[in-house]
N, C-alpha and C. Protein backbone atom coordinates (compact mmCIF):
# COMPACT_ATOMS: atom_id res chain seq x y z
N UNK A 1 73.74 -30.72 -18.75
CA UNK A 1 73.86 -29.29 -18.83
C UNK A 1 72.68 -28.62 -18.12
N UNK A 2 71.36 -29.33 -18.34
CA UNK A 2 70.59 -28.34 -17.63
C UNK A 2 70.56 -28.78 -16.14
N UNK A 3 71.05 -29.74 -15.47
CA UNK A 3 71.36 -29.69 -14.17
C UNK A 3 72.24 -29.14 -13.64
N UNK A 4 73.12 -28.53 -14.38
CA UNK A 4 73.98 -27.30 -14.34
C UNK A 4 73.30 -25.96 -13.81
N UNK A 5 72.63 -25.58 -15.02
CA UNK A 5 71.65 -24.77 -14.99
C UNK A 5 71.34 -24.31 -13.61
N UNK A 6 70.64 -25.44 -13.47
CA UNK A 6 69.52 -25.56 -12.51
C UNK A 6 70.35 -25.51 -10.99
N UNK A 7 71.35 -25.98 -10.82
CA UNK A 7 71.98 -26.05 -9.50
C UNK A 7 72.83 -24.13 -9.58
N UNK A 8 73.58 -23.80 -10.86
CA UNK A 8 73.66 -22.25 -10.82
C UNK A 8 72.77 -21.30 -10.40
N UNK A 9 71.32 -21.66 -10.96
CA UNK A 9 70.30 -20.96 -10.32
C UNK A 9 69.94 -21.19 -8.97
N UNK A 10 69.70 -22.62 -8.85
CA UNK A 10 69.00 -22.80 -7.54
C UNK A 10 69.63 -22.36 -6.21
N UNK A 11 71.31 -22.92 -5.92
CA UNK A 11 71.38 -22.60 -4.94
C UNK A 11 71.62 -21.59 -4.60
N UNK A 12 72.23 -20.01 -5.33
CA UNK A 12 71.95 -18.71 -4.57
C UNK A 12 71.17 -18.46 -3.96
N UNK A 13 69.50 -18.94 -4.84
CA UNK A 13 68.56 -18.35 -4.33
C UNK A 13 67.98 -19.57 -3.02
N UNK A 14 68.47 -20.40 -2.85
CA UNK A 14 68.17 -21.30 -1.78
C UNK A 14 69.14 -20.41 -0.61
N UNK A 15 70.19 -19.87 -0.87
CA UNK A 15 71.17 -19.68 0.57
C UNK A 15 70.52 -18.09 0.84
N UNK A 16 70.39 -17.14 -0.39
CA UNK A 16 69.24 -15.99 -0.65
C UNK A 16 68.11 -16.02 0.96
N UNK A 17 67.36 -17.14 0.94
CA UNK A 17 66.46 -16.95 1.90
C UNK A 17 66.21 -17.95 2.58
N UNK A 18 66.56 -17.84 4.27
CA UNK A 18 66.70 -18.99 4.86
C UNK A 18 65.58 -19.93 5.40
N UNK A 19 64.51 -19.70 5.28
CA UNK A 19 63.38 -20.37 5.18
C UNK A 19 63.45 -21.18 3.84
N UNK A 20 63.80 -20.64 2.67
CA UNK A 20 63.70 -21.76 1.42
C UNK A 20 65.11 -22.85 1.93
N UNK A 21 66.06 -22.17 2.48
CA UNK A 21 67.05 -23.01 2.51
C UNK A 21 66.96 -24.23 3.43
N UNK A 22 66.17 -23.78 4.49
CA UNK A 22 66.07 -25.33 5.27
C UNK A 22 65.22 -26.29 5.01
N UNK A 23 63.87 -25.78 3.88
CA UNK A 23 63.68 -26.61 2.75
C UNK A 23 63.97 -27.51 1.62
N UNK A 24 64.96 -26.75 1.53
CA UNK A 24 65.49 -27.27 -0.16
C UNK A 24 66.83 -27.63 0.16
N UNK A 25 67.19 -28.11 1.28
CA UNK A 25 68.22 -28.43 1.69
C UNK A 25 68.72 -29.77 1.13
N UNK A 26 67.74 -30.70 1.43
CA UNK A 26 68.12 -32.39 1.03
C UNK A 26 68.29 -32.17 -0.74
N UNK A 27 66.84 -31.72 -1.26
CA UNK A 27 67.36 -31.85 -2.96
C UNK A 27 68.47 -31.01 -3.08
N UNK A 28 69.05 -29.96 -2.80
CA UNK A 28 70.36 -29.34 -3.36
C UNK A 28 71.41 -30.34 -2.91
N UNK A 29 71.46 -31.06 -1.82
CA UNK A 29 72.57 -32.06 -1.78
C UNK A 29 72.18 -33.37 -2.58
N UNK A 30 71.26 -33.61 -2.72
CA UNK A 30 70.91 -34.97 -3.63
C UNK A 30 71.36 -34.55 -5.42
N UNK A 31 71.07 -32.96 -5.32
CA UNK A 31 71.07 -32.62 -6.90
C UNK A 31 72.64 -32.27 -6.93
N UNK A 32 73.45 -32.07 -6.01
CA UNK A 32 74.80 -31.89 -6.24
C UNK A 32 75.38 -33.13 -5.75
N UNK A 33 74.98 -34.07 -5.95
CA UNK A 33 75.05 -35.57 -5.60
C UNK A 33 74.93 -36.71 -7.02
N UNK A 34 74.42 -35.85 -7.62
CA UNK A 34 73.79 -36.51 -9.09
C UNK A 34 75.08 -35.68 -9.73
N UNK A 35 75.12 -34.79 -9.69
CA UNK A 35 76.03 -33.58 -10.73
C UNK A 35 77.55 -34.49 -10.94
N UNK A 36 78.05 -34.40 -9.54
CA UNK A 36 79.36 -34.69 -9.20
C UNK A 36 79.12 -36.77 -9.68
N UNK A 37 78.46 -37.04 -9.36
CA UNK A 37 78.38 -38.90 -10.14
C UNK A 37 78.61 -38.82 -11.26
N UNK A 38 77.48 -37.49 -12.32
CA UNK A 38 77.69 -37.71 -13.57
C UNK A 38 78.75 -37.13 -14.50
N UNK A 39 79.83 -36.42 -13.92
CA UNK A 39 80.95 -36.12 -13.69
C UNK A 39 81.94 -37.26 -13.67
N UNK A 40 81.73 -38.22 -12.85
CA UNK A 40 82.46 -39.15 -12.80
C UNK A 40 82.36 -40.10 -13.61
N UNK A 41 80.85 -40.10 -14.11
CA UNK A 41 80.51 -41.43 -15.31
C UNK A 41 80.72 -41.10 -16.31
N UNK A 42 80.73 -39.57 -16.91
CA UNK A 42 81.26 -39.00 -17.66
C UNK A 42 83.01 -39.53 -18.06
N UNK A 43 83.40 -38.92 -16.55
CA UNK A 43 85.09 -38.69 -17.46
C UNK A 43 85.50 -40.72 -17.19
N UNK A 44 84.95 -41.61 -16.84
CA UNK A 44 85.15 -43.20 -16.65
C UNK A 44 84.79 -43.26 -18.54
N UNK A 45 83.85 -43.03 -18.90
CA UNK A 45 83.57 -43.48 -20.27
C UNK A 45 84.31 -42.87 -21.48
N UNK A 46 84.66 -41.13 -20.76
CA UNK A 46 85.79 -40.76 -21.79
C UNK A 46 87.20 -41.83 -21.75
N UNK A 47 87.47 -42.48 -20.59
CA UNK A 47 88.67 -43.07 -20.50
C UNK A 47 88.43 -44.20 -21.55
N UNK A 48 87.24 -44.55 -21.58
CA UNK A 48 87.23 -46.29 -22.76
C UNK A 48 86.93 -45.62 -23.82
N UNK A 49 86.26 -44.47 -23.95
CA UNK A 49 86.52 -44.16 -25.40
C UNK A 49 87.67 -43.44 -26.09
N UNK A 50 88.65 -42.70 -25.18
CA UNK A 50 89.80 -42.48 -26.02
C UNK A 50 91.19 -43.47 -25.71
């Protein structure tokens, strides 16, 4: 949840100003890289537990 958070906040304000954005470019894809995995490891473990 708080990588939720954190990607709701972050990337407006990363696309907001394009100097932060060609910075923070790799972690917003690495951190929406993690999101979308744990998404997937998520709904794999709901499948063995229901």
């Amino acid at each position: 949840m708080l990588l939720s958070f954190a990607l709701v906040v972050g990337v407006p304000v990363a696309y907001a100003t394009p100097q932060n954005w060609v910075e923070s470019k790799k972690l917003l894809w690495v951190g929406s890289g993690v999101w979308i995995a744990l998404v997937i490891v998520v709904g794999v473990l709901n499948f063995f537990v229901v």
